[in-house]
N, C-alpha and C. Protein backbone atom coordinates (compact mmCIF):
# COMPACT_ATOMS: atom_id res chain seq x y z
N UNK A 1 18.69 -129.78 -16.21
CA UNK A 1 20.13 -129.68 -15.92
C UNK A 1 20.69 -131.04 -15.51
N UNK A 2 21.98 -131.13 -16.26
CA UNK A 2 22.11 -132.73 -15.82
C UNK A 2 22.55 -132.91 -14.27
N UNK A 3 21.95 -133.84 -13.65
CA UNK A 3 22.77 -134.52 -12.36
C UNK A 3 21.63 -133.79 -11.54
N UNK A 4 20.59 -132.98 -11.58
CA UNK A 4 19.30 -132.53 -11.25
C UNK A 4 18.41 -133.53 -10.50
N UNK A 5 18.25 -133.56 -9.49
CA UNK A 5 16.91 -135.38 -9.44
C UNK A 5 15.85 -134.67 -9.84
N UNK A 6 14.86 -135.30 -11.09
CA UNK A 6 13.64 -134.99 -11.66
C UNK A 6 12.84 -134.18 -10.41
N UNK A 7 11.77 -133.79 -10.87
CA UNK A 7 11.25 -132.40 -9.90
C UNK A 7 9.89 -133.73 -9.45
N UNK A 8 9.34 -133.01 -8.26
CA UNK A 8 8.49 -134.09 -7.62
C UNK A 8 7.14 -133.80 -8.09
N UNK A 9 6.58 -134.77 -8.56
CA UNK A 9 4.87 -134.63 -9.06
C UNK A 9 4.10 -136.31 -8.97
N UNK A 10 2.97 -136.03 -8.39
CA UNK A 10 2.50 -137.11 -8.70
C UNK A 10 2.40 -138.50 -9.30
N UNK A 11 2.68 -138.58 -10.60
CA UNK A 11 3.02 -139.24 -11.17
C UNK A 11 4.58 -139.77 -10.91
N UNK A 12 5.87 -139.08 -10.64
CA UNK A 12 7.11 -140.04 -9.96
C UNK A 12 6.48 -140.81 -8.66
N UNK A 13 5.73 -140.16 -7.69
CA UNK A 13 5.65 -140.86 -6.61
C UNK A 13 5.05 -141.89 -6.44
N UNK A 14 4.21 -142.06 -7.55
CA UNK A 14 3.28 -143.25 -7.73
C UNK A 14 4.18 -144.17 -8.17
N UNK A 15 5.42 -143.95 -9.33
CA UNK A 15 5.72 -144.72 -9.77
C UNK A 15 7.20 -145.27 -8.68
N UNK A 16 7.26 -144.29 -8.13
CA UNK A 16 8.54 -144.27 -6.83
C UNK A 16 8.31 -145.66 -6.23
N UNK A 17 6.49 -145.27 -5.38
CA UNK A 17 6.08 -146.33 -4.37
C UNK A 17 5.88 -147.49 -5.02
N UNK A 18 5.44 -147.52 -6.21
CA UNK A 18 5.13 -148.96 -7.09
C UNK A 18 6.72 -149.83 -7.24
N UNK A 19 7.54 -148.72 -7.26
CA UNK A 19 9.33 -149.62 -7.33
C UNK A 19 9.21 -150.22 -6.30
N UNK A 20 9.28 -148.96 -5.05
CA UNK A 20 9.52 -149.57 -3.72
C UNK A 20 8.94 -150.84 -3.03
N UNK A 21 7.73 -151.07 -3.43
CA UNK A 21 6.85 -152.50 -3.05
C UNK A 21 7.31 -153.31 -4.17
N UNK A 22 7.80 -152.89 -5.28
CA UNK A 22 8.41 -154.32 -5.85
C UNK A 22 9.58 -154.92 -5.44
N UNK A 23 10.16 -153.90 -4.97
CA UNK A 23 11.80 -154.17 -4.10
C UNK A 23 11.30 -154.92 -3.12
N UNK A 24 10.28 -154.58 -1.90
CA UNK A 24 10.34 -155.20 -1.11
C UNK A 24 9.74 -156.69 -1.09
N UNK A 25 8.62 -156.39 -2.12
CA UNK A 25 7.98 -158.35 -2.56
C UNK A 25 9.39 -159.34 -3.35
N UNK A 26 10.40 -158.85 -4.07
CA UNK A 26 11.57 -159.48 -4.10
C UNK A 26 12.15 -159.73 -2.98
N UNK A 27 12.10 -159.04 -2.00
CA UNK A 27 12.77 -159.12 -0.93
C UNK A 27 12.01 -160.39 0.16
N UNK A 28 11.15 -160.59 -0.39
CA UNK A 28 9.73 -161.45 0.09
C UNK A 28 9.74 -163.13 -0.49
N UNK A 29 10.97 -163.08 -1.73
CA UNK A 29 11.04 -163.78 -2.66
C UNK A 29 9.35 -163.72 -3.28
N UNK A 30 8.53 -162.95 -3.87
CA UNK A 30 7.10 -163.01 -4.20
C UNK A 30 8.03 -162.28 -5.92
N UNK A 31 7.80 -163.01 -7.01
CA UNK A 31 8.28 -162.22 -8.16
C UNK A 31 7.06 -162.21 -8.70
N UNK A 32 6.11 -162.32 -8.29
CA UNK A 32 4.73 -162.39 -9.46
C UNK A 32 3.91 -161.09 -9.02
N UNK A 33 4.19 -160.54 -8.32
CA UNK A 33 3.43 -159.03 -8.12
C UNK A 33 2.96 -157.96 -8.67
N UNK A 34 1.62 -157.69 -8.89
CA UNK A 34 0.99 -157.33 -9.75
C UNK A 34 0.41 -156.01 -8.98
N UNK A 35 0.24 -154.26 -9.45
CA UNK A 35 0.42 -153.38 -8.95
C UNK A 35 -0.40 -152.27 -9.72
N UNK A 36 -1.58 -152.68 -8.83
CA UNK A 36 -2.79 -151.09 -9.90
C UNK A 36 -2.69 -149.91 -9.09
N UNK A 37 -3.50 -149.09 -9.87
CA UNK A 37 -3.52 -148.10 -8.57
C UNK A 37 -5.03 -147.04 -9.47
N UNK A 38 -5.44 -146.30 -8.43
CA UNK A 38 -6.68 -145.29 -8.40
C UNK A 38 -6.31 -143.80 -7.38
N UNK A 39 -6.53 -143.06 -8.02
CA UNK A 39 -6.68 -142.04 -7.58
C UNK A 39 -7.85 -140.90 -7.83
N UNK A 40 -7.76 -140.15 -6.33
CA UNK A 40 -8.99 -139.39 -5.87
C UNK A 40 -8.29 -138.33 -5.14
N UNK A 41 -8.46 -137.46 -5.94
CA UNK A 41 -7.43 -136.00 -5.04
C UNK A 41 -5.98 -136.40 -4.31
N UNK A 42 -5.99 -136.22 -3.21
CA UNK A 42 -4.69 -136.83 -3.02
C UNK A 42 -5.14 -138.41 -2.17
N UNK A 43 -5.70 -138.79 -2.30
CA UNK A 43 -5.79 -140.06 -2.23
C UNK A 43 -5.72 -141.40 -2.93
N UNK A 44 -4.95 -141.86 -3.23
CA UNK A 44 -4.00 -143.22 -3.56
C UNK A 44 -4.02 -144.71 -3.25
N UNK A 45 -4.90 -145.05 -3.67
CA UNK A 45 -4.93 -146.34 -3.66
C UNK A 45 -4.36 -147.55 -4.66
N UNK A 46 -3.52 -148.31 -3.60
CA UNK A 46 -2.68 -149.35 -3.98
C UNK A 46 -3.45 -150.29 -4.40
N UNK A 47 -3.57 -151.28 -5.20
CA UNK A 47 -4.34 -152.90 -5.22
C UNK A 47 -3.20 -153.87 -5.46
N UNK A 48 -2.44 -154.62 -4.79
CA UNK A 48 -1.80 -155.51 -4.72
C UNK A 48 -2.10 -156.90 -5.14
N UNK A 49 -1.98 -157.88 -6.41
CA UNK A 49 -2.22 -159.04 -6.81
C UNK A 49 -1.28 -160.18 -6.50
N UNK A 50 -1.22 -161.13 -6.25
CA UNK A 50 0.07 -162.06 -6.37
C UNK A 50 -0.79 -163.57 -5.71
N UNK A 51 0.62 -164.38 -6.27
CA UNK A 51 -0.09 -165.74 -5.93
C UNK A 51 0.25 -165.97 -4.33
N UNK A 52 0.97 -165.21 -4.16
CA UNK A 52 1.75 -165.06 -2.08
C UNK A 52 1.22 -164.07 -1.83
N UNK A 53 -0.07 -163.54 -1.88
CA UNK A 53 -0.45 -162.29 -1.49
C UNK A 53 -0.84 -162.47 0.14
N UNK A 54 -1.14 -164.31 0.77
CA UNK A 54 -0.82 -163.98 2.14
C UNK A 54 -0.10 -163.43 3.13
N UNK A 55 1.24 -163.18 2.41
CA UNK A 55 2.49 -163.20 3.00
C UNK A 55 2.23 -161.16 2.81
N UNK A 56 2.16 -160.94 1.75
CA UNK A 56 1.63 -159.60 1.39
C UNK A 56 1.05 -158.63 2.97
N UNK A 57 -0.15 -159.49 3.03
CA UNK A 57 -1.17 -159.31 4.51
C UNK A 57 -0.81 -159.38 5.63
N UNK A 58 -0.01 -160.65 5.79
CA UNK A 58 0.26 -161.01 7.22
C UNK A 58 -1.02 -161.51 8.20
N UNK A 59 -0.41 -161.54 9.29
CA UNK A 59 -1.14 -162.06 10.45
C UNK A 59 -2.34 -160.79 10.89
N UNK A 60 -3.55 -160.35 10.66
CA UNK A 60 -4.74 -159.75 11.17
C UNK A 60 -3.95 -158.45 10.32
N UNK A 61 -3.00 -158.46 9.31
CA UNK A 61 -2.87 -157.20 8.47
C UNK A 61 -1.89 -156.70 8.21
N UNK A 62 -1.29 -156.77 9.90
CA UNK A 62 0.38 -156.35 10.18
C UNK A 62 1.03 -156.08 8.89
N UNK A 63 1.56 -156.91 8.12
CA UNK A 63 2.07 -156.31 7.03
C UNK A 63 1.81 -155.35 5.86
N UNK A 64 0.66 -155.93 5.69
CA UNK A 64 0.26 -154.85 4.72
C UNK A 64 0.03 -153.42 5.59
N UNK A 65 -0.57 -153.45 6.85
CA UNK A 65 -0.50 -151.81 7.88
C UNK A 65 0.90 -151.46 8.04
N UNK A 66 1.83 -152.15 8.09
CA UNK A 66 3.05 -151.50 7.66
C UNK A 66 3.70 -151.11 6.59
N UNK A 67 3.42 -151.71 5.32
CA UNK A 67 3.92 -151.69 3.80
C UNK A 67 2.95 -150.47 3.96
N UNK A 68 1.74 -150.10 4.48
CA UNK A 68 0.81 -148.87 3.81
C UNK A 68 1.94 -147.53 3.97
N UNK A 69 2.26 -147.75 5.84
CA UNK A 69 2.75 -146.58 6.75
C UNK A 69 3.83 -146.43 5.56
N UNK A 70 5.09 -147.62 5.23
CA UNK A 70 6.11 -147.13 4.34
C UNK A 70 5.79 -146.32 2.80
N UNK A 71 5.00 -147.35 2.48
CA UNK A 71 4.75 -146.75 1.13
C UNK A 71 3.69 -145.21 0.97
N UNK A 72 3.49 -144.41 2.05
CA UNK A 72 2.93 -143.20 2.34
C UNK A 72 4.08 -142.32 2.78
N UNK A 73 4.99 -143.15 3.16
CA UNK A 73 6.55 -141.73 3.35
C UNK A 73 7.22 -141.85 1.80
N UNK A 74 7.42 -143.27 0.98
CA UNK A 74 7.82 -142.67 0.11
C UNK A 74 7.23 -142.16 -1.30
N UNK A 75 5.65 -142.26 -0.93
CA UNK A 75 5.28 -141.55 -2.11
C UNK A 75 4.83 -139.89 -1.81
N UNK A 76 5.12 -139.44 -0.45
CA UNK A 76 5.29 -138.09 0.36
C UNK A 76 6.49 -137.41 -0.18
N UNK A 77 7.55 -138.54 -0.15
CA UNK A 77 9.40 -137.96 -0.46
C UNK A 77 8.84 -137.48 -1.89
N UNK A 78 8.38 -138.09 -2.33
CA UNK A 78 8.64 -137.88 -3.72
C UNK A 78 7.28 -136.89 -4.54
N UNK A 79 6.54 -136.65 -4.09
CA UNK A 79 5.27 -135.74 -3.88
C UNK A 79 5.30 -134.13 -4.25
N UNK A 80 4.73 -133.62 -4.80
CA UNK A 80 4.50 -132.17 -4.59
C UNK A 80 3.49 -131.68 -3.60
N UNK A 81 2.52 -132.56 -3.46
CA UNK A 81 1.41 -132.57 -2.26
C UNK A 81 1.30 -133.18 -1.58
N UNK A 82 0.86 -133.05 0.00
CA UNK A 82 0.39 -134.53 0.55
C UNK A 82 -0.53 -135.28 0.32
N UNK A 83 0.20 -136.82 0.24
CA UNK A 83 -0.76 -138.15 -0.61
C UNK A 83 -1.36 -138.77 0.91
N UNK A 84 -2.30 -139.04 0.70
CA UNK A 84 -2.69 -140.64 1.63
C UNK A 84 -2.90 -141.63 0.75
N UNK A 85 -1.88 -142.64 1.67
CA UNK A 85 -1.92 -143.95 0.57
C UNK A 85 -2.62 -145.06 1.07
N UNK A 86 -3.65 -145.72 0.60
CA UNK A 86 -4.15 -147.29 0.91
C UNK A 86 -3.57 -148.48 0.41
N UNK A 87 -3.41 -148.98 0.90
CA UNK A 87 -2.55 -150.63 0.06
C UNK A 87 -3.80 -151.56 0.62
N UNK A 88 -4.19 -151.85 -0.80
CA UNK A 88 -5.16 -153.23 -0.95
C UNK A 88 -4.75 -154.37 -0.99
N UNK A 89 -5.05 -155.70 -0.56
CA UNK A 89 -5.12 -157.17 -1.35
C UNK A 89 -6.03 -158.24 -1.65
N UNK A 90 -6.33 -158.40 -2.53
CA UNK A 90 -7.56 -159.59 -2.37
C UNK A 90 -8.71 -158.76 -1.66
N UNK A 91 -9.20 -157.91 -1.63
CA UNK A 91 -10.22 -157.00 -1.01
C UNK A 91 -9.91 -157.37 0.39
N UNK A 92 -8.65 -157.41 0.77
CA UNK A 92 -8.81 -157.48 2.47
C UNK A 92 -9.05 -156.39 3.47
N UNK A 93 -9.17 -155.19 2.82
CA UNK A 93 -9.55 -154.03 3.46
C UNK A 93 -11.27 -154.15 3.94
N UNK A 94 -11.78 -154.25 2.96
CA UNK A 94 -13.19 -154.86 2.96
C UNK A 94 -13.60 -155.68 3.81
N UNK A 95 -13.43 -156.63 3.65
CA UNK A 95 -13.54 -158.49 4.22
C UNK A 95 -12.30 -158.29 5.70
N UNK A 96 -11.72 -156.79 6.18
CA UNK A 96 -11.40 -156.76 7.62
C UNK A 96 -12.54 -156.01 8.19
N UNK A 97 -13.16 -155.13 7.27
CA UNK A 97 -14.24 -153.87 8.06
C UNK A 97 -15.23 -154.79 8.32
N UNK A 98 -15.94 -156.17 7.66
CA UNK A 98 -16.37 -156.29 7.71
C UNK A 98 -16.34 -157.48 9.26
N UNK A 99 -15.46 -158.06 9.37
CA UNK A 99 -15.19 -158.41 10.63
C UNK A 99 -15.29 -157.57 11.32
N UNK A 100 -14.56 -156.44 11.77
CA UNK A 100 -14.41 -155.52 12.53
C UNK A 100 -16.05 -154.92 13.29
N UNK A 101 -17.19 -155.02 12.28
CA UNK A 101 -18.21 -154.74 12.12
C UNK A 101 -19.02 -155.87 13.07
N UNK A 102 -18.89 -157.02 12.98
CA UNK A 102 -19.68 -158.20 13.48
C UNK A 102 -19.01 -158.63 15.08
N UNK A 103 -17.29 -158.40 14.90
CA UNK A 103 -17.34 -158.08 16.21
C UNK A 103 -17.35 -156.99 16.97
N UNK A 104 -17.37 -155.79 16.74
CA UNK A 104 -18.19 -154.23 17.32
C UNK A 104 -19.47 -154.95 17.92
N UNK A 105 -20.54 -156.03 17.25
CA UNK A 105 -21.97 -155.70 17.28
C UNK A 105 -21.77 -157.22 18.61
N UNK A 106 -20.65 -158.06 18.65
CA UNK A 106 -20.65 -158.98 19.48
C UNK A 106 -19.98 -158.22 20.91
N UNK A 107 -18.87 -157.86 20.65
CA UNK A 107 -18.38 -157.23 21.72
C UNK A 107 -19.37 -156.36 22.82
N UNK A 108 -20.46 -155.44 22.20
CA UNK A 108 -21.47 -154.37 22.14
C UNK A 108 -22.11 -155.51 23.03
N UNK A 109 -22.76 -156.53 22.66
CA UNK A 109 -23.85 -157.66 23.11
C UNK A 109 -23.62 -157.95 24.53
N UNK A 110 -21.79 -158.56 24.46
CA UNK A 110 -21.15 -158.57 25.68
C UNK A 110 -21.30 -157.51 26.87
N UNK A 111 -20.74 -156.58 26.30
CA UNK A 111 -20.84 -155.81 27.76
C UNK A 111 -21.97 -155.62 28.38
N UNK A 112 -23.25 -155.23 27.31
CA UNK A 112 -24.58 -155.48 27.83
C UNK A 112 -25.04 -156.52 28.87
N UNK A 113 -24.55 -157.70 28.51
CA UNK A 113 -25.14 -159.01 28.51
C UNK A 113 -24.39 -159.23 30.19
N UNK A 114 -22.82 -158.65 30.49
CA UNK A 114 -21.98 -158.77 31.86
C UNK A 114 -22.61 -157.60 32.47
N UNK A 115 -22.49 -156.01 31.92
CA UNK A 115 -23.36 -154.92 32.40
C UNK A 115 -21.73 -154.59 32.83
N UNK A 116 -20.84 -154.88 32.19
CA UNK A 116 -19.28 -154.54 32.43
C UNK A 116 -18.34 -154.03 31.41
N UNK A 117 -17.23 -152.79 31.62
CA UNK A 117 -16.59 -152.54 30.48
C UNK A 117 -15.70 -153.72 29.26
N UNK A 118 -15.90 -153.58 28.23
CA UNK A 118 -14.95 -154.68 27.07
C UNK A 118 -14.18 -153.91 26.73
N UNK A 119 -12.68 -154.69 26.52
CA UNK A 119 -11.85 -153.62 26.18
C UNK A 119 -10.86 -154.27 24.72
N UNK A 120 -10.46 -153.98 23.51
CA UNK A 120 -10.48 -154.26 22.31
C UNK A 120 -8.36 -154.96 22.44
N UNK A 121 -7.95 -155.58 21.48
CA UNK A 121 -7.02 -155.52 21.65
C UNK A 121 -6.52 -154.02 21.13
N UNK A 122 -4.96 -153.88 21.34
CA UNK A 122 -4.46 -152.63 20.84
C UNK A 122 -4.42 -152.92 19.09
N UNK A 123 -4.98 -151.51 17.91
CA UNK A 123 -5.33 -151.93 17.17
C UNK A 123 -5.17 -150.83 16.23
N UNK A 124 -4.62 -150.47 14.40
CA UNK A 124 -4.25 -149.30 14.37
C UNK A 124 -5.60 -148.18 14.05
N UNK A 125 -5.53 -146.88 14.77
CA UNK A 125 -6.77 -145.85 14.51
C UNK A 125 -7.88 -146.14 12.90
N UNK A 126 -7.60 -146.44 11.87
CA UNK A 126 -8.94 -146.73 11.15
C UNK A 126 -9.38 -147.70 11.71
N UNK A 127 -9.08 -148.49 12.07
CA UNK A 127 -9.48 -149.74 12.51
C UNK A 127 -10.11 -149.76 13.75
N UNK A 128 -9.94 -148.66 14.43
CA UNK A 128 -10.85 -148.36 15.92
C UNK A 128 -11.72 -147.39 14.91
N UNK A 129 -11.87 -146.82 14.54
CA UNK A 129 -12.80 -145.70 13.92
C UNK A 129 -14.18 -146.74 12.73
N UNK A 130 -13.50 -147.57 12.28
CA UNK A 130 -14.58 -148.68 11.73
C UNK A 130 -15.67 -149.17 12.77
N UNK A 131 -15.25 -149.56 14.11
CA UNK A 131 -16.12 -149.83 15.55
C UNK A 131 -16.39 -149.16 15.99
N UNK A 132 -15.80 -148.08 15.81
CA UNK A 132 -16.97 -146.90 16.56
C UNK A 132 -18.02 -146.38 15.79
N UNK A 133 -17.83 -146.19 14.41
CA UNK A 133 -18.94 -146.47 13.40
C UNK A 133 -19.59 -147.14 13.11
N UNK A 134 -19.38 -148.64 13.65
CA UNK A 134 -20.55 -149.61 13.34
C UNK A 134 -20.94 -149.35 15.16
N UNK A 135 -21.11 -149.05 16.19
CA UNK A 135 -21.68 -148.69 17.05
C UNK A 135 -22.38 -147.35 17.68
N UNK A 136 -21.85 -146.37 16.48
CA UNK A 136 -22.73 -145.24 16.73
C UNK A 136 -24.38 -145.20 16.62
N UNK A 137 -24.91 -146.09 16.28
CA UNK A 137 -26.19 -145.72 16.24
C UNK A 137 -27.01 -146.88 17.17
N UNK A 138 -26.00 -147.10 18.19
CA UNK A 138 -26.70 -147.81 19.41
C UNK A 138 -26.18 -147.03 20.73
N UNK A 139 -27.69 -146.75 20.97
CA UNK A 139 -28.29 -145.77 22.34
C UNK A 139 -28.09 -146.37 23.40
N UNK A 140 -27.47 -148.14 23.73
CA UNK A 140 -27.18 -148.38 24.82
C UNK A 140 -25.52 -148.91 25.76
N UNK A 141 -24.91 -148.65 24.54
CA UNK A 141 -23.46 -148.31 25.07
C UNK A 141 -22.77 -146.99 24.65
N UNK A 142 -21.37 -147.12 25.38
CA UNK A 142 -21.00 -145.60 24.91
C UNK A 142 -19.45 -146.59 24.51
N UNK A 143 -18.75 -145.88 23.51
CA UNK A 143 -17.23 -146.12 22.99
C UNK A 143 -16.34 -145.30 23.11
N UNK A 144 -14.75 -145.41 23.52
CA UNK A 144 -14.24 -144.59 23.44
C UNK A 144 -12.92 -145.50 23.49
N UNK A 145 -11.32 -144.48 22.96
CA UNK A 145 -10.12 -144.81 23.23
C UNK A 145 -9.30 -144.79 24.13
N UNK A 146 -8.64 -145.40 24.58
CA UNK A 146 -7.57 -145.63 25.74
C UNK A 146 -6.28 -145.89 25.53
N UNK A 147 -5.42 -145.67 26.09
CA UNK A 147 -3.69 -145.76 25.52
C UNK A 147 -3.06 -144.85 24.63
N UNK A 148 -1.65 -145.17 24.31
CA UNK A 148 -0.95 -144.20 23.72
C UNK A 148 -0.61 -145.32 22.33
N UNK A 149 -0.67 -144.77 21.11
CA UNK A 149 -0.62 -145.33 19.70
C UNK A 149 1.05 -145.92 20.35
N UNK A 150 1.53 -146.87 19.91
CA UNK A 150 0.65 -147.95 19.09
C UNK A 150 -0.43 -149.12 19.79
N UNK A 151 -0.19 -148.41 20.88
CA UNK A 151 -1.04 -149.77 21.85
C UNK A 151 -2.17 -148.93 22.28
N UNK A 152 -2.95 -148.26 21.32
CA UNK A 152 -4.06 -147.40 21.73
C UNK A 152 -4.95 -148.39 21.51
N UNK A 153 -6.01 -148.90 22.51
CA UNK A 153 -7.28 -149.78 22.02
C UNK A 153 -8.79 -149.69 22.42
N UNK A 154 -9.82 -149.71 21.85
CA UNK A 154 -11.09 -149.48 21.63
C UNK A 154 -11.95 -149.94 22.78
N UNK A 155 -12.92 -149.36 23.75
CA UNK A 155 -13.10 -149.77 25.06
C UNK A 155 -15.12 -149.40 24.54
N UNK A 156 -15.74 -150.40 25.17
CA UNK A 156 -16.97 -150.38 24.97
C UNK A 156 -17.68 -150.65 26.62
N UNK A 157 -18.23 -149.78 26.76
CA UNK A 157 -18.80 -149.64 27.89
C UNK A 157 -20.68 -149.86 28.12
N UNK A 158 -21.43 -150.46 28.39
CA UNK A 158 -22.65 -150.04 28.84
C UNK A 158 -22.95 -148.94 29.58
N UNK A 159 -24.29 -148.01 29.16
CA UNK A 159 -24.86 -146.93 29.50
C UNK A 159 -25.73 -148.08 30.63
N UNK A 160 -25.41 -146.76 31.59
CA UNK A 160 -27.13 -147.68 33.26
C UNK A 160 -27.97 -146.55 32.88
């Protein structure tokens, strides 16, 4: 029916959120932006290319953890199901866990080493859930969360 907005399915929302991050990398002045994507049930993954793909990332992620949060409401608006969306760049999802990982196992060393609680900066929930996974299978501290999102952050304690 004319004047109808198309009916919501998967496929608009993908192509919804792929507009919407091109709007906003113009908005970035970035015109070279390059935009794959994979899917796994309702899970959605972005891969973001460009020659400014720093600017993409930001400072420890910030941007891209916010471009994710946006681009998961509007490929939701436009959805018949609920999506979870990942936004990739340059494998920085990867190459952050994997930091995240080395300092879990330094931080961990620390508190041992003072015999005193460490406490993480404020940091968003996968990103505390990566450190508590690379410290679950050590029997001599215990981990847990503190604060209210967005300033919720990751606290590592020694077991006596």
């Amino acid at each position: 029916l004319a004047g109808e907005a198309p009916a919501a399915t998967n496929e608009r929302a993908i192509q919804e959120t792929k507009d919407y991050l091109q709007a906003i990398a113009k908005g970035m002045t970035i015109e070279d932006l390059t935009i794959t994507h994979s899917q796994k049930g309702k899970q959605i993954r972005f891969y973001l290319e460009s020659e400014k793909v720093a600017m993409l990332i930001g400072k420890r992620g910030n941007t891209l953890n916010s471009l994710q949060q946006l681009a998961q409401l509007v490929a939701n608006k436009y959805s018949n199901q609920f999506m979870m969306v990942e936004l990739n760049a340059e494998n920085y999802r990867e190459r952050r866990q994997e930091t995240l990982e080395q300092l879990a196992d330094r931080m961990a060393d620390k508190a041992i080493r003072t015999g005193g609680r460490v406490q993480f900066e404020p940091m968003p929930s996968y990103e505390r859930k990566v450190i508590h996974q690379a410290l679950s299978r050590r029997t001599d501290i215990d981990t847990y969360s503190e604060g209210k999102d967005p300033n919720r952050y990751l606290v590592i304690e020694p077991l006596r």
